[in-house]
N, C-alpha and C. Protein backbone atom coordinates (compact mmCIF):
# COMPACT_ATOMS: atom_id res chain seq x y z
N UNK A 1 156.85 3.73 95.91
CA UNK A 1 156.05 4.92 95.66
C UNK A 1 156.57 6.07 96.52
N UNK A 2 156.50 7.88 95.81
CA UNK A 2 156.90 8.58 96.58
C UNK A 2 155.93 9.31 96.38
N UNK A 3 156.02 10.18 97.47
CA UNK A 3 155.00 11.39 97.62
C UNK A 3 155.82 12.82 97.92
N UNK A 4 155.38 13.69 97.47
CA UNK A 4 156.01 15.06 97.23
C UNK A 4 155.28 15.80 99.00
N UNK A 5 156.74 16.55 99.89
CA UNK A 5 156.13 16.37 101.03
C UNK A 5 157.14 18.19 101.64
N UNK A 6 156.44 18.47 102.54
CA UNK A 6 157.52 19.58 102.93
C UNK A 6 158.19 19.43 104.43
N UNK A 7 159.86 19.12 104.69
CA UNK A 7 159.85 19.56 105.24
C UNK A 7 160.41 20.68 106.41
N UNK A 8 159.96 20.57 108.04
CA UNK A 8 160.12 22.10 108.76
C UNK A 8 161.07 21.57 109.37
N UNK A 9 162.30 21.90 109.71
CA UNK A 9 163.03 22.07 110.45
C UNK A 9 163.16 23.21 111.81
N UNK A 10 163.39 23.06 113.15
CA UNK A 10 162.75 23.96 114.07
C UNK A 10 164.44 23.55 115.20
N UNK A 11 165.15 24.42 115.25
CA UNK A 11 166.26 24.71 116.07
C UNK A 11 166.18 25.05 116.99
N UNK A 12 165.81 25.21 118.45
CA UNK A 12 165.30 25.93 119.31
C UNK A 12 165.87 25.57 120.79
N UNK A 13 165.88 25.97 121.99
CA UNK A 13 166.16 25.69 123.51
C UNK A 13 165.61 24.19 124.17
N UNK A 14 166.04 23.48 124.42
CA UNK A 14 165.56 22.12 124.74
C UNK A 14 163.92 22.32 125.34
N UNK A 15 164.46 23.80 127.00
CA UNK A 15 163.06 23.54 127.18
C UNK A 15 161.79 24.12 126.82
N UNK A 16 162.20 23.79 125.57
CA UNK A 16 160.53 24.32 124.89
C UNK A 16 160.25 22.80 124.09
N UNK A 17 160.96 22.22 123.85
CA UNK A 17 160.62 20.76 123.72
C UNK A 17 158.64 20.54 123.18
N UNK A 18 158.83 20.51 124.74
CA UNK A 18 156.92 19.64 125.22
C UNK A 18 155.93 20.97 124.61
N UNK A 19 156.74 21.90 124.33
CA UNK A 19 155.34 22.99 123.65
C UNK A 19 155.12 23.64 122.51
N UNK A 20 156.56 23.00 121.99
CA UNK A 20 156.55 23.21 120.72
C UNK A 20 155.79 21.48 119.90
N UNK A 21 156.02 20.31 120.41
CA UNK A 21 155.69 19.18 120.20
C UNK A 21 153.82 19.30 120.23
N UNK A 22 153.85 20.13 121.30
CA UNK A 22 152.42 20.67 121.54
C UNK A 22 151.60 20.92 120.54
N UNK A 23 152.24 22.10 119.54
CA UNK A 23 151.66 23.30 118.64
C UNK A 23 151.96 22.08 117.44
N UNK A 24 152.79 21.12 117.29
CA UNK A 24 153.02 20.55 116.31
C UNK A 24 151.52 19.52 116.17
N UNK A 25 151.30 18.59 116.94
CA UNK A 25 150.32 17.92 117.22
C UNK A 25 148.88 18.61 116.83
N UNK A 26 149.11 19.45 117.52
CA UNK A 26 147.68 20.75 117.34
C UNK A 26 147.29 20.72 116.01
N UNK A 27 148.17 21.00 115.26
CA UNK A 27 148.08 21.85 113.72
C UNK A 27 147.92 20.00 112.89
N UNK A 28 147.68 18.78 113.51
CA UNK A 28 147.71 17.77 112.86
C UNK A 28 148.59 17.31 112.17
N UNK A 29 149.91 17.07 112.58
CA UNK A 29 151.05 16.96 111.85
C UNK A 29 151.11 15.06 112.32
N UNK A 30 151.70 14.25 111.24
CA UNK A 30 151.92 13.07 111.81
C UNK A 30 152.41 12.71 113.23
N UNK A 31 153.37 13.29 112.73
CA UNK A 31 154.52 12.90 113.51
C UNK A 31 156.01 14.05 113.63
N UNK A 32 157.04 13.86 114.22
CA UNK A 32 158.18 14.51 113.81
C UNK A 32 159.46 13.89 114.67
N UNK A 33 160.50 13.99 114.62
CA UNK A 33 161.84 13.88 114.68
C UNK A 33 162.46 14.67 115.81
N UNK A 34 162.90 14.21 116.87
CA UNK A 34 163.59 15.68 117.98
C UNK A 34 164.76 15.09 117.56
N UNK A 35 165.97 15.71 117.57
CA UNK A 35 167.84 15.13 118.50
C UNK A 35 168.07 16.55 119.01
N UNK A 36 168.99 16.05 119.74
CA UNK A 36 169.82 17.01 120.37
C UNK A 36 170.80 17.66 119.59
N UNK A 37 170.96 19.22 119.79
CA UNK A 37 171.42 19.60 118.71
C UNK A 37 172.68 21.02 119.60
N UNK A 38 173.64 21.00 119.00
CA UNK A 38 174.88 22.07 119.72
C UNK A 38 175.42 23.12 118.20
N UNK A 39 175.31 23.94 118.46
CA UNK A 39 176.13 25.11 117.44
C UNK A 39 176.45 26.02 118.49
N UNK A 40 177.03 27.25 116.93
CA UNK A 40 176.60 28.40 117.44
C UNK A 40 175.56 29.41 116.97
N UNK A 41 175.20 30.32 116.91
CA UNK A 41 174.45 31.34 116.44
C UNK A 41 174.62 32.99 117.21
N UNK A 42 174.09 33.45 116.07
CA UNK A 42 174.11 35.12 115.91
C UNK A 42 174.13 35.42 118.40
N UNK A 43 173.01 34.47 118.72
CA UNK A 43 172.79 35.12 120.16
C UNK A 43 173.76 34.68 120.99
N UNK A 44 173.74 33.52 120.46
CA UNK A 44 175.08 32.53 121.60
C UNK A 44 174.65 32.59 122.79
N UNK A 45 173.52 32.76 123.23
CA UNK A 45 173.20 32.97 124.84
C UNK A 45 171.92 31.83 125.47
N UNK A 46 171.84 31.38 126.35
CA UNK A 46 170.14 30.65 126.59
C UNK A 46 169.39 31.59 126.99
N UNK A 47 168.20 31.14 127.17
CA UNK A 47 167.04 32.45 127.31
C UNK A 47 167.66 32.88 128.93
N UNK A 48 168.56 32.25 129.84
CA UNK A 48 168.99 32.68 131.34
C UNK A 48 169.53 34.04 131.20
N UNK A 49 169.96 34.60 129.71
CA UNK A 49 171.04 35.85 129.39
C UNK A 49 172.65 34.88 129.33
N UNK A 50 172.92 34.05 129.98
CA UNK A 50 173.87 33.47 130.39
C UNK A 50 174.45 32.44 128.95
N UNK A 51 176.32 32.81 128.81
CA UNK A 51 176.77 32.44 127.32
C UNK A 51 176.39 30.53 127.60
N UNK A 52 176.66 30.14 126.03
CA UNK A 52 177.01 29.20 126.90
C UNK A 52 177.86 28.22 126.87
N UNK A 53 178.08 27.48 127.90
CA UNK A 53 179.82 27.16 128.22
C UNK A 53 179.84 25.99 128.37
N UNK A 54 179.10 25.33 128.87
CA UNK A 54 179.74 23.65 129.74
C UNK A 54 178.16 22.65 128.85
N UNK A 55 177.09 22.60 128.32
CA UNK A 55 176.21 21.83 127.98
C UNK A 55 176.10 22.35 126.30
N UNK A 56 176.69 21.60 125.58
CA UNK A 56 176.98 21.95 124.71
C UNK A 56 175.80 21.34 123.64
N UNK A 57 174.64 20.93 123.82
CA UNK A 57 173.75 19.75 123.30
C UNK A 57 172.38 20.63 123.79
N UNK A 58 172.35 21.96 124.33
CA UNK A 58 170.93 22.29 125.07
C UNK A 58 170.02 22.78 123.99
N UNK A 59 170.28 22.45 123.16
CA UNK A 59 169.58 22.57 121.80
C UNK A 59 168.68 21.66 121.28
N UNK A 60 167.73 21.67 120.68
CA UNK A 60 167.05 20.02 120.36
C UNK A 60 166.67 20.84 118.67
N UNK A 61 166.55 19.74 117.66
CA UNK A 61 166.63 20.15 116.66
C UNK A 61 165.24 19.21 115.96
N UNK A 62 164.06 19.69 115.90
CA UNK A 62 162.64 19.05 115.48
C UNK A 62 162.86 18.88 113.77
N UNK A 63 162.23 18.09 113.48
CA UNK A 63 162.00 17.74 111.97
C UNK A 63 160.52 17.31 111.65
N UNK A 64 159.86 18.12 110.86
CA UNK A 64 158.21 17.90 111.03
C UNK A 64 158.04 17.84 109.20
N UNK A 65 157.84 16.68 108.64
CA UNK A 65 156.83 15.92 107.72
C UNK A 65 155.96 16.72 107.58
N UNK A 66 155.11 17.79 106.48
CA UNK A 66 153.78 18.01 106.44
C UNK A 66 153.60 17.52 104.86
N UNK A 67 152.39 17.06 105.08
CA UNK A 67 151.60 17.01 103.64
C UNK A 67 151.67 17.98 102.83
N UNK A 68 151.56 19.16 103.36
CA UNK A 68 151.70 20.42 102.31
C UNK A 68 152.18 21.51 103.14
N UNK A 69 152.78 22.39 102.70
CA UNK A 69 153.79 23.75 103.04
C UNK A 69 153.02 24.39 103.55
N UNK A 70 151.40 24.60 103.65
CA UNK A 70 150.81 25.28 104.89
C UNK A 70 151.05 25.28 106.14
N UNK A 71 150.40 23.57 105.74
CA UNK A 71 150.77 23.01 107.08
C UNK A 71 151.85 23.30 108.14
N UNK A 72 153.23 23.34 107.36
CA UNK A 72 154.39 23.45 107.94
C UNK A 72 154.73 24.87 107.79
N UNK A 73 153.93 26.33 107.23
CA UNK A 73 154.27 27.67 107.42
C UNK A 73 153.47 27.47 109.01
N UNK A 74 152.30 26.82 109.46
CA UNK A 74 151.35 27.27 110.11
C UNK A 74 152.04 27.00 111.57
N UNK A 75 152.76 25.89 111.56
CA UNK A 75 153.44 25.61 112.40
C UNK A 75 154.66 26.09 112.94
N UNK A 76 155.40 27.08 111.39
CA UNK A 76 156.18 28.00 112.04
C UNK A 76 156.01 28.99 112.88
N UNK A 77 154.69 29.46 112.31
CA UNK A 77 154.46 31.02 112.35
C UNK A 77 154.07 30.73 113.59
N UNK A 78 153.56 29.99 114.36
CA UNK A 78 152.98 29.74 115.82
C UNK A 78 154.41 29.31 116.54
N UNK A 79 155.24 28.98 116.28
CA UNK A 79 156.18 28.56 117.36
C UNK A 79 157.21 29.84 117.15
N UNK A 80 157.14 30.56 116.32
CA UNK A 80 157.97 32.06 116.15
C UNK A 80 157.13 33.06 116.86
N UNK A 81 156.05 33.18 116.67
CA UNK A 81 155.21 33.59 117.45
C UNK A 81 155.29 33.92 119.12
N UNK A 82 155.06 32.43 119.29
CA UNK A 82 155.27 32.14 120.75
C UNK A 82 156.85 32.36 121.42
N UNK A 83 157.61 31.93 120.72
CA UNK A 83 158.66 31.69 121.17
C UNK A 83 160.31 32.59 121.10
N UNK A 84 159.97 33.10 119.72
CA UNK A 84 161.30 33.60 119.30
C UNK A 84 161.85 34.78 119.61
N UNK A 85 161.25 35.52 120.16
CA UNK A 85 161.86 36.77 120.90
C UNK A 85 161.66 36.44 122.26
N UNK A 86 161.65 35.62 122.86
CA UNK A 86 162.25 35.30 123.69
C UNK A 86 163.34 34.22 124.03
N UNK A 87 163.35 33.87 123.14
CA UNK A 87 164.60 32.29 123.14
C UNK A 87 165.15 32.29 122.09
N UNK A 88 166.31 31.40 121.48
CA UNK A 88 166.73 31.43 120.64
C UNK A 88 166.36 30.04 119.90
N UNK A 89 166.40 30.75 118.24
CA UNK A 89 165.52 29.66 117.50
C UNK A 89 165.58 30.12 116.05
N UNK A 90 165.33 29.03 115.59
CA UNK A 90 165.48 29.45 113.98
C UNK A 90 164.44 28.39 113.50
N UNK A 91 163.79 28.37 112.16
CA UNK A 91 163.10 27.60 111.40
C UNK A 91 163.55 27.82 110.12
N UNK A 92 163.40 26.59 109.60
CA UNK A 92 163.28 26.43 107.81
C UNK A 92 163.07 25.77 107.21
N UNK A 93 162.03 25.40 105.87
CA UNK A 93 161.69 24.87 105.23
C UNK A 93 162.48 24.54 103.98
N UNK A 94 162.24 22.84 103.64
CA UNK A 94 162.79 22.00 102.22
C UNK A 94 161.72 21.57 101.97
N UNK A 95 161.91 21.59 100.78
CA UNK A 95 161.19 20.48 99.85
C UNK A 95 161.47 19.05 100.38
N UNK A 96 160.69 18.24 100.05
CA UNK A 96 161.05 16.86 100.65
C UNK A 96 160.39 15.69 99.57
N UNK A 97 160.89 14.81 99.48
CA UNK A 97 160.23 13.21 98.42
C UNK A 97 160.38 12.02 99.89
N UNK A 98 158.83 11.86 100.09
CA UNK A 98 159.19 10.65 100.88
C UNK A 98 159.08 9.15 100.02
N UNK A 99 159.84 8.60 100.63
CA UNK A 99 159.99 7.32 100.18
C UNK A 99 159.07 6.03 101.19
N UNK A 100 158.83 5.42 100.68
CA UNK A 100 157.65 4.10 101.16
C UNK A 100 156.88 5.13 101.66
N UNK A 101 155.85 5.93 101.09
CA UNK A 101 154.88 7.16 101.73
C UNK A 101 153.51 6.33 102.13
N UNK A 102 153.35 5.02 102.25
CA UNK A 102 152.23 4.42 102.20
C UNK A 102 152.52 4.62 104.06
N UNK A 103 153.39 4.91 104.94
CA UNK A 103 153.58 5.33 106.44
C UNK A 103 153.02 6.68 106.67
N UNK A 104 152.81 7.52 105.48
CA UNK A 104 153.01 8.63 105.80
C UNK A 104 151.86 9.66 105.79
């Protein structure tokens, strides 16, 4: 069995980690997905001002499951909110089909 599901993807500075996991929880989300995550982007900088050069992984890359695309706008709009003019970060939403959804 599948269930029709959305989901958020959230790119952001490692240490916002514990408060973005925060706002996720809040808004009643199952669960979600962190790894560590390295690119580049438009700022190329950490929130220090400073490029960056030698930790190439200070990135963590969230993956958040919602039941429905509210859910997962509501959770953008609060961690863009909070966060994005001051750090660097991106969000975006997929469509999603979960599979064995009887977990989910």
């Amino acid at each position: 069995m599948t269930q029709k599901a959305s989901k958020l993807v959230i790119v952001t500075e490692k240490l916002l980690l514990n408060k973005i996991a925060k706002i996720i929880n809040e808004a009643g989300a199952n669960g979600y997905t962190v790894v560590d995550a390295g690119g580049k982007g438009s700022r190329n900088v950490r929130s220090s001002g400073q490029p960056i050069v030698s930790d190439n992984y200070s990135n963590i890359k969230f993956e958040v499951l919602t039941r429905n695309r509210d859910m997962a706008v509501k959770i953008s709009d609060e961690v863009a909110a909070q966060f994005f003019d001051d750090y660097s970060g991106i969000a975006y939403l997929c469509d999603a089909e979960v599979l064995h959804a009887h977990k989910f």
